[in-house]
Protein backbone atom coordinates (compact mmCIF):
# COMPACT_ATOMS: atom_id res chain seq x y z
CA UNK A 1 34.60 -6.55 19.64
CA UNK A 2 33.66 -4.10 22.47
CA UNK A 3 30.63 -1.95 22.19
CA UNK A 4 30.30 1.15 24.47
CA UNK A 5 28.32 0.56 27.66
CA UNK A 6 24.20 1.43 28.14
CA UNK A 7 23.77 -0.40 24.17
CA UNK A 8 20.02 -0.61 24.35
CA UNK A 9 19.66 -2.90 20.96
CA UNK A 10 21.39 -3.99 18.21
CA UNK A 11 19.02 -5.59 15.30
CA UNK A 12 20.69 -7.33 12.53
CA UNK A 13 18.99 -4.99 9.25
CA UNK A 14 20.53 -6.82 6.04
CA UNK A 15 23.58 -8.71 4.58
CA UNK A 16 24.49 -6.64 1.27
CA UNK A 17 27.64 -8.26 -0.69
CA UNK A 18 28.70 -10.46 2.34
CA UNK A 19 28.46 -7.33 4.76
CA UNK A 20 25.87 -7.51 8.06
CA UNK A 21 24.16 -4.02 8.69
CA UNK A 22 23.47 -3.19 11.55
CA UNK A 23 21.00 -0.90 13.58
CA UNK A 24 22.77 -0.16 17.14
CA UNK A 25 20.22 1.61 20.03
CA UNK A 26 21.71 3.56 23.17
CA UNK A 27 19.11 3.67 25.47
CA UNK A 28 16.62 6.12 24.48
CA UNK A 29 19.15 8.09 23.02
CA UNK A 30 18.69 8.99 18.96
CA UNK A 31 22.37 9.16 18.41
CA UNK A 32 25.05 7.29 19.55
CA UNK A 33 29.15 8.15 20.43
CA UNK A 34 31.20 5.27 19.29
CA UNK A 35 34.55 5.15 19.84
CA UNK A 36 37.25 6.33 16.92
CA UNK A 37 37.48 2.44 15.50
CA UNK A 38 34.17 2.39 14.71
CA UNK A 39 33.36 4.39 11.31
CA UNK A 40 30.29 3.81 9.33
CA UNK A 41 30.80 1.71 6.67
CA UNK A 42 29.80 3.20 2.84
CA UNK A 43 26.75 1.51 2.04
CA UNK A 44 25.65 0.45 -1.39
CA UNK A 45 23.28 2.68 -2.85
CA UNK A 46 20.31 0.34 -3.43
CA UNK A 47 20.50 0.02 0.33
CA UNK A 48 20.12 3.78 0.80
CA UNK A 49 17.34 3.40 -2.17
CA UNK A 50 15.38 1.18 -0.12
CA UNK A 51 15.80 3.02 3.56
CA UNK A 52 14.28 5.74 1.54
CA UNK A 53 11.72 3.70 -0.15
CA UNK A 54 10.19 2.69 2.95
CA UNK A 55 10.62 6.53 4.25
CA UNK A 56 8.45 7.57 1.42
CA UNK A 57 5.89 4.50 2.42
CA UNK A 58 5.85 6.43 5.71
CA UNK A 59 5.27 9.45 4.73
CA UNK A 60 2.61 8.48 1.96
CA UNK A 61 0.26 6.34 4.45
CA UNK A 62 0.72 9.36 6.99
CA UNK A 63 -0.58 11.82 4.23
CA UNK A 64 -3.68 9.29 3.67
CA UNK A 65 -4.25 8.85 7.40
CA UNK A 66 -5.03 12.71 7.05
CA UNK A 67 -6.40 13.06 3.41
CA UNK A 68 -9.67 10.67 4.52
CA UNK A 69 -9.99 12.04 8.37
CA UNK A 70 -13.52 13.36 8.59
CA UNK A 71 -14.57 17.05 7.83
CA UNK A 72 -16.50 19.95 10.21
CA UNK A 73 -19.04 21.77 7.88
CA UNK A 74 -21.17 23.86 9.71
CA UNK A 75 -21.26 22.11 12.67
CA UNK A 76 -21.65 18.98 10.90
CA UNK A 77 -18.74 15.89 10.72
CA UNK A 78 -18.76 14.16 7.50
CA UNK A 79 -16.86 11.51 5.34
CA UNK A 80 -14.32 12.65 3.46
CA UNK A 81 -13.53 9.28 2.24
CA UNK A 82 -13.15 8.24 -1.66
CA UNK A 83 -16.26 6.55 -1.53
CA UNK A 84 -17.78 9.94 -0.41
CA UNK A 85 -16.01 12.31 -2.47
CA UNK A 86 -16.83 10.35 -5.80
CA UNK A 87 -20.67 9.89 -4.42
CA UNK A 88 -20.59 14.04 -4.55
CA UNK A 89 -19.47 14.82 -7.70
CA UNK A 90 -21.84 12.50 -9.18
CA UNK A 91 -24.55 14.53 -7.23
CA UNK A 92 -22.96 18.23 -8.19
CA UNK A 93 -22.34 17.64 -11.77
CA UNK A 94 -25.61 16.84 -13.18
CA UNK A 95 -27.54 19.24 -11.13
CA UNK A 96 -25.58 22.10 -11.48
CA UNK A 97 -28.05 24.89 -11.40
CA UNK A 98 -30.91 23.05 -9.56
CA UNK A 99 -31.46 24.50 -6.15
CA UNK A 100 -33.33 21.62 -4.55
CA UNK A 101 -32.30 20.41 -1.17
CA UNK A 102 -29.98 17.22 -1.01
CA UNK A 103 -29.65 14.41 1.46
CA UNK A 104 -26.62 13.56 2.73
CA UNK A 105 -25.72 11.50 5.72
CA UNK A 106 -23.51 12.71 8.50
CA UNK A 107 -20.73 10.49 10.01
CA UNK A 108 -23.32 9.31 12.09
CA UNK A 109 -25.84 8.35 9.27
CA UNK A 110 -27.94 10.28 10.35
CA UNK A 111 -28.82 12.68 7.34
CA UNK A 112 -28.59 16.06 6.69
CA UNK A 113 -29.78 18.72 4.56
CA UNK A 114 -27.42 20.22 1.74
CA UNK A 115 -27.88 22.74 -1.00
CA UNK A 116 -25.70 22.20 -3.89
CA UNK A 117 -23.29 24.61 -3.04
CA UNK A 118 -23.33 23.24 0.51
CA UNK A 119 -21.75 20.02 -1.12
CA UNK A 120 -19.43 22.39 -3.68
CA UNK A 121 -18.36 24.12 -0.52
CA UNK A 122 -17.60 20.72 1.55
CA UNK A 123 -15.26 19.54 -1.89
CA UNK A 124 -13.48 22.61 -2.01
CA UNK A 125 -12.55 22.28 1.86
CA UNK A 126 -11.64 18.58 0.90
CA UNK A 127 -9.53 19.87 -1.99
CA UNK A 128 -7.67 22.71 0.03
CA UNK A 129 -6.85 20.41 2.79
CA UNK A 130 -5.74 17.52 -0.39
CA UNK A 131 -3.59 20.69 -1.84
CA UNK A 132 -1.94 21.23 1.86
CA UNK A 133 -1.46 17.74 2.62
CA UNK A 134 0.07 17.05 -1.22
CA UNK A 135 2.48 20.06 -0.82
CA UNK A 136 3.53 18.62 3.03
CA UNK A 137 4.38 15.33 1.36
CA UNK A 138 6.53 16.33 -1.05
CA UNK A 139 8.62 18.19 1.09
CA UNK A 140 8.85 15.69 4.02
CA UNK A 141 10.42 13.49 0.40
CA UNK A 142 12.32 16.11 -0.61
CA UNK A 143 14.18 16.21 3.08
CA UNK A 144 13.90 12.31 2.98
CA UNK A 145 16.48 13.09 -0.08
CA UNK A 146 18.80 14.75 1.66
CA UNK A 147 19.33 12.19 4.14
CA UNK A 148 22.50 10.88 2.69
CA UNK A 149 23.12 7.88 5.16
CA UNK A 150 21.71 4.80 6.52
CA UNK A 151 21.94 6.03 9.94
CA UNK A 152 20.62 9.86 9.12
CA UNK A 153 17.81 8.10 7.12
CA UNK A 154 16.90 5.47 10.29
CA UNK A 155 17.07 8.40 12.66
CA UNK A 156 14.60 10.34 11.00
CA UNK A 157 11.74 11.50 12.55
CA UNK A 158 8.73 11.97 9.97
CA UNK A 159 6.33 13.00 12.57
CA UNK A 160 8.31 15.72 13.45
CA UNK A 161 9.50 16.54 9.68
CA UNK A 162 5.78 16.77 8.67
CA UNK A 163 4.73 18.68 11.75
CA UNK A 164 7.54 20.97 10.84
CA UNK A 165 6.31 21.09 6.92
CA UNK A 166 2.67 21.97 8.04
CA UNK A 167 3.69 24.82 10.29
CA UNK A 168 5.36 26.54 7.52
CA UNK A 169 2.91 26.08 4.85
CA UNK A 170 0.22 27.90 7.22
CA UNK A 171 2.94 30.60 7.72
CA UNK A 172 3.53 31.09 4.36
């Protein structure tokens, strides 16, 4: 079998049914021209299935990587970690009315000042971002879906899908 010239890689993915997948590289080329006697083979779906499965992994760690980034609050980084989030509530909901001041530590540790609404305010940033980054997900899945072969699903960029996603849901 001859493969065009400049083939970067070619990685063995899975045997399926006594068939070898294959991913083929050009360079740094996304795409590749292969000549007429090459067609892509029909995979079986649970292939497909699990391309996307792991597409969804992708996209689901990159929306935690962002979901427990720090927060700016008045000037002021903070956690915005599980750990942190669950350590508020249990401060806002049985004081609700008290206006004492609160202590909270910074990124840092070193503490800070808060007013309960302070710490309401600082969840409902956490929450709006959660909302945006919950909404970006789901739609970086949704085009995940549309991919409707192995080598449109391998090819895609998520990075670029959810960059695309977040520009449009601050447009809209």
């Amino acid at each position: 079998m001859k493969f065009p010239e400049g083939l970067a890689e070619i990685r063995f993915l899975k045997e399926i049914d006594g068939f070898n997948y294959l991913s083929i590289k050009q360079n740094d080329d996304e795409f590749i021209n292969l000549p007429e006697e090459f067609e892509e083979a029909e995979l079986p779906e649970i292939f497909l299935k699990e391309i996307r499965q792991e597409q969804y992994e992708m996209a689901e760690a990159l929306r935690k990587d962002y979901q427990f980034k720090a927060i700016i609050y008045n000037d002021i980084e903070l956690s915005a970690s599980q750990m942190a989030r669950q350590n508020m509530l249990g401060i806002i909901l049985p004081q609700d009315g008290l206006e004492n001041d609160l202590y909270w530590k910074d990124i840092k540790e070193n503490p800070q000042t808060f007013a309960i609404n302070d710490l309401k305010e600082i969840l409902k940033i956490i929450s709006n971002r959660d909302t945006k980054l919950y909404y970006i997900e789901a739609q970086v899945k949704k085009e995940i879906d549309l991919k409707l072969s192995s080598s449109s699903l391998q090819t895609f960029d998520l990075n670029s899908s959810w960059q695309n996603h977040e520009e449009a849901y601050l447009q809209s």
